[in-house]
Protein backbone atom coordinates (compact mmCIF):
# COMPACT_ATOMS: atom_id res chain seq x y z
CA UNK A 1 -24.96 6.41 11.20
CA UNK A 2 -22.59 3.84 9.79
CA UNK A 3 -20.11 5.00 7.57
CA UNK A 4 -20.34 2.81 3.87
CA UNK A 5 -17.00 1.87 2.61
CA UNK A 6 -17.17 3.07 -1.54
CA UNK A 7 -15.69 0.22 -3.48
CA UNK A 8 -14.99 2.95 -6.24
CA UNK A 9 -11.63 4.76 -5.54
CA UNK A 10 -11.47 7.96 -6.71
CA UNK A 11 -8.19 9.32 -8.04
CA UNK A 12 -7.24 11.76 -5.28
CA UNK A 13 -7.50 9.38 -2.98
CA UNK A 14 -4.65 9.10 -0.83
CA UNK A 15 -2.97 5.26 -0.36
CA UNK A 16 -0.66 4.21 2.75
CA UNK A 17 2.11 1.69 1.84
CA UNK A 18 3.79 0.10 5.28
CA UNK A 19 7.18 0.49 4.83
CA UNK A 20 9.68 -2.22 6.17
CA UNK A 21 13.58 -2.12 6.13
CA UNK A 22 15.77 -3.77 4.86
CA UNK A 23 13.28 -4.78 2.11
CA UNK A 24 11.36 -1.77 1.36
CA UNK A 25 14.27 1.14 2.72
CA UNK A 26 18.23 1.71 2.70
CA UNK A 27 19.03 2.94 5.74
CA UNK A 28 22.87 3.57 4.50
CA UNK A 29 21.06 5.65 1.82
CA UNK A 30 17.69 6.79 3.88
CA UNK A 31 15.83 5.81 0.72
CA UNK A 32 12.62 3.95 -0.39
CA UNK A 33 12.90 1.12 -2.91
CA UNK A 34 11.12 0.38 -5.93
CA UNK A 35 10.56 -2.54 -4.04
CA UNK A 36 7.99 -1.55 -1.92
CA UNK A 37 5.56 -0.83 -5.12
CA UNK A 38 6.37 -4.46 -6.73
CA UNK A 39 4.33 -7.55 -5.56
CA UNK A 40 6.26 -10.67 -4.71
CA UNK A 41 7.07 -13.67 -7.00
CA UNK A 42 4.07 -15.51 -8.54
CA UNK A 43 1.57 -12.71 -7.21
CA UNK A 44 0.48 -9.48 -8.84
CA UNK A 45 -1.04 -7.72 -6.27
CA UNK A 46 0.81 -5.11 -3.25
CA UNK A 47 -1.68 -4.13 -0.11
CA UNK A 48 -2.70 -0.60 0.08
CA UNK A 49 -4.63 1.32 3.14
CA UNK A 50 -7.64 3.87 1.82
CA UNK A 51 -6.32 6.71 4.62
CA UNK A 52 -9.81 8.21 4.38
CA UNK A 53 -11.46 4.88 6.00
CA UNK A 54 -8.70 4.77 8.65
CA UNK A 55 -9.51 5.99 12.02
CA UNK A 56 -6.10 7.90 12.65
CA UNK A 57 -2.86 8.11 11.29
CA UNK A 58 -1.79 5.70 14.22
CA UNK A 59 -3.99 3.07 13.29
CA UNK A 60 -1.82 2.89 10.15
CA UNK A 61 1.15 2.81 11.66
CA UNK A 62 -0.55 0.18 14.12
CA UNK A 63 -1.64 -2.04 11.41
CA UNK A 64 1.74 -1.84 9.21
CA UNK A 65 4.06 -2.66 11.69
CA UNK A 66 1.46 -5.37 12.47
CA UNK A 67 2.60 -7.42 8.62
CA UNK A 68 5.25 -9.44 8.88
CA UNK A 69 7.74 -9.63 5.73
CA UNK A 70 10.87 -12.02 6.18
CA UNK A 71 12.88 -10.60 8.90
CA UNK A 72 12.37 -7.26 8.03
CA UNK A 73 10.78 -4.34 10.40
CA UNK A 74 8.42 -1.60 9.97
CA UNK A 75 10.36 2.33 9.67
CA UNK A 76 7.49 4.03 8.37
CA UNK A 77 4.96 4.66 5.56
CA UNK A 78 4.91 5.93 2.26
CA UNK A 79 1.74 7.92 0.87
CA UNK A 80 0.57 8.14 -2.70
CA UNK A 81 -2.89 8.89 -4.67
CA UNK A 82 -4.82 6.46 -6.76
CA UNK A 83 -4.35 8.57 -9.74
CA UNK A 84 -0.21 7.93 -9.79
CA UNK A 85 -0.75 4.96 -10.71
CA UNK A 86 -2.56 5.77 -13.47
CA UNK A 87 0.26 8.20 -14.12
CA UNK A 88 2.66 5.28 -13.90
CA UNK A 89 0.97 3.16 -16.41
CA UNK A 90 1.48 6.28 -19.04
CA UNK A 91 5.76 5.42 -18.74
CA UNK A 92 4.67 1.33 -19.32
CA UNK A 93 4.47 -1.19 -21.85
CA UNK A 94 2.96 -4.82 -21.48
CA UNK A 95 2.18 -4.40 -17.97
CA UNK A 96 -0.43 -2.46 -16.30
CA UNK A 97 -1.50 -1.58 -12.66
CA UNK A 98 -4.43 -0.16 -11.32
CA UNK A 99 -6.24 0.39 -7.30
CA UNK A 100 -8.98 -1.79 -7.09
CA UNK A 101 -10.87 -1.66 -3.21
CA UNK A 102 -10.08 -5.11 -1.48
CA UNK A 103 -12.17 -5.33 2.00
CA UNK A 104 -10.50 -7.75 3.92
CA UNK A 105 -12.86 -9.41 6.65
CA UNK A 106 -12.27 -10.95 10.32
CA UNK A 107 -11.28 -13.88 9.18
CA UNK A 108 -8.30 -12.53 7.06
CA UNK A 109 -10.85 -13.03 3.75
CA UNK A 110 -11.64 -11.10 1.08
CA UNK A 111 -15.08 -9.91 1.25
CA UNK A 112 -17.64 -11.06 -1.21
CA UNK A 113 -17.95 -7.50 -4.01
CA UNK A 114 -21.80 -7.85 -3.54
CA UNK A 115 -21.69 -7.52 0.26
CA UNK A 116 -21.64 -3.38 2.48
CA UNK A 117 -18.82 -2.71 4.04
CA UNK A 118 -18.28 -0.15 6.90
CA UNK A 119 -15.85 1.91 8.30
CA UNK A 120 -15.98 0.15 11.61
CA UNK A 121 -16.55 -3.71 10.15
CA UNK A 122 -13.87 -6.32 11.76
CA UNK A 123 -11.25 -7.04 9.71
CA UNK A 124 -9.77 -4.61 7.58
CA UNK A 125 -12.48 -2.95 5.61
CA UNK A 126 -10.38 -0.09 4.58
CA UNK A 127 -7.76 -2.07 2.61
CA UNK A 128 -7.08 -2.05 -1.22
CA UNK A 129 -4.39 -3.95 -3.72
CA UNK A 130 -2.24 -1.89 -6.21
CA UNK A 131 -2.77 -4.95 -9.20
CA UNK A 132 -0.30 -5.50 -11.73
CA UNK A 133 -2.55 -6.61 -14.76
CA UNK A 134 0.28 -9.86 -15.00
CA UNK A 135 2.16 -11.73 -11.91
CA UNK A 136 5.81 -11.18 -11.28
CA UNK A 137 7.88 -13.80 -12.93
CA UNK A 138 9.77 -16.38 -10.64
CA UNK A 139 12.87 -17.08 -10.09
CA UNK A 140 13.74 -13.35 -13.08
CA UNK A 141 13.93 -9.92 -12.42
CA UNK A 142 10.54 -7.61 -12.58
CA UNK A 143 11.78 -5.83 -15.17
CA UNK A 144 8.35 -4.87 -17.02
CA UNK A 145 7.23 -4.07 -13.25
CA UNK A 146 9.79 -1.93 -12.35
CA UNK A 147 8.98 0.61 -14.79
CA UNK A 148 5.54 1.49 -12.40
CA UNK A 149 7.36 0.88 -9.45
CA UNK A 150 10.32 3.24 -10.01
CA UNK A 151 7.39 5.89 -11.32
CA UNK A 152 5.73 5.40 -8.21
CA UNK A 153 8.86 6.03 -6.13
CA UNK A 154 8.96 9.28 -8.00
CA UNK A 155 5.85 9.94 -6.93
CA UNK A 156 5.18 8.50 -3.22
CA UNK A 157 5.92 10.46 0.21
CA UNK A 158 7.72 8.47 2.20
CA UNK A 159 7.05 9.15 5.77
CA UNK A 160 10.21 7.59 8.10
CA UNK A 161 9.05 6.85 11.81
CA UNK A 162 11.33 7.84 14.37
CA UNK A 163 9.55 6.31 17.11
CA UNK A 164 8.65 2.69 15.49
CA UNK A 165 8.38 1.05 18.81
CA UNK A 166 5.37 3.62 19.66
CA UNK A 167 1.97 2.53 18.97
CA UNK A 168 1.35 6.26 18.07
CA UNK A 169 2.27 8.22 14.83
CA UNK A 170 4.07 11.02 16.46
CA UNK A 171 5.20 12.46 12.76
CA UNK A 172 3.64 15.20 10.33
CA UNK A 173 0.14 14.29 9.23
CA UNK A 174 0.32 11.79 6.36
CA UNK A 175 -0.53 13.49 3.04
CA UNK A 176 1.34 14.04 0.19
């Protein structure tokens, strides 16, 4: 039997962030940035994986070193659960984020909300968007944003790969 994807995200759930350096990690200081938990100019939302859809811990690593950002390259992962960011949002004022499920289809869509979704449906049926309840300025710093982000650097696992040219996730199990 088919496995249904829930749209509802319960707050243990645990959430995979691919990690890519230089953006998202010092290396000189073998440290995640707040970075990695803010969305880019103009956009309010970051992509998430729902580890309980994935097949394996290497298909995460597979599909993060997959995204391309700039010329940066995939180190690792950092795992957190749905209901830090609901912790985060306790430290904030004027902005707000929350984990809403974001199927992503074949054809690199979002899939309609009305529509099933499985486990094994193309695309990527497992992915989700921490959302910022307001777009990061352009062109200014994130400043109301970076009081979530910094909480959920506090809170995330941050998982470094030492074999990023593997396919397979030869680390401990991710889980925070």
């Amino acid at each position: 039997m088919r496995e249904v994807i829930s749209l509802d995200i319960g707050p243990d759930e645990l959430l995979i962030r691919g990690i890519v350096h230089p953006m998202f990690y010092s290396n000189s200081k073998g440290k995640l940035k707040r970075e990695a938990f803010i969305p880019p100019p103009q956009k309010r939302d970051v992509s998430l994986l729902r580890r309980r859809y994935c097949q394996s811990d290497s298909f995460c690593k597979k599909h993060c070193k997959s995204i391309r950002v700039g010329t940066s390259s995939y180190c690792g992962m950092a795992v957190f659960l749905a209901r830090h960011v609901s912790e985060s949002n306790d430290e904030s004022i004027n902005v707000a984020a929350s984990v809403k499920a974001t199927p992503i289809d074949e054809h690199n869509n979002y899939v309609d909300e009305g529509l099933t979704v499985y486990a094994d449906s193309l695309g990527l049926p497992m992915h989700a968007d921490l959302l910022y309840s307001v777009p990061v300025p352009q062109g200014v710093p994130a400043t109301l944003h970076r009081v979530i982000a910094d909480n959920l650097l506090k809170l995330a696992k941050y998982f470094h790969d030492l074999s990023p040219d593997s396919d397979q996730w030869e680390g401990d199990s991710l889980s925070v």
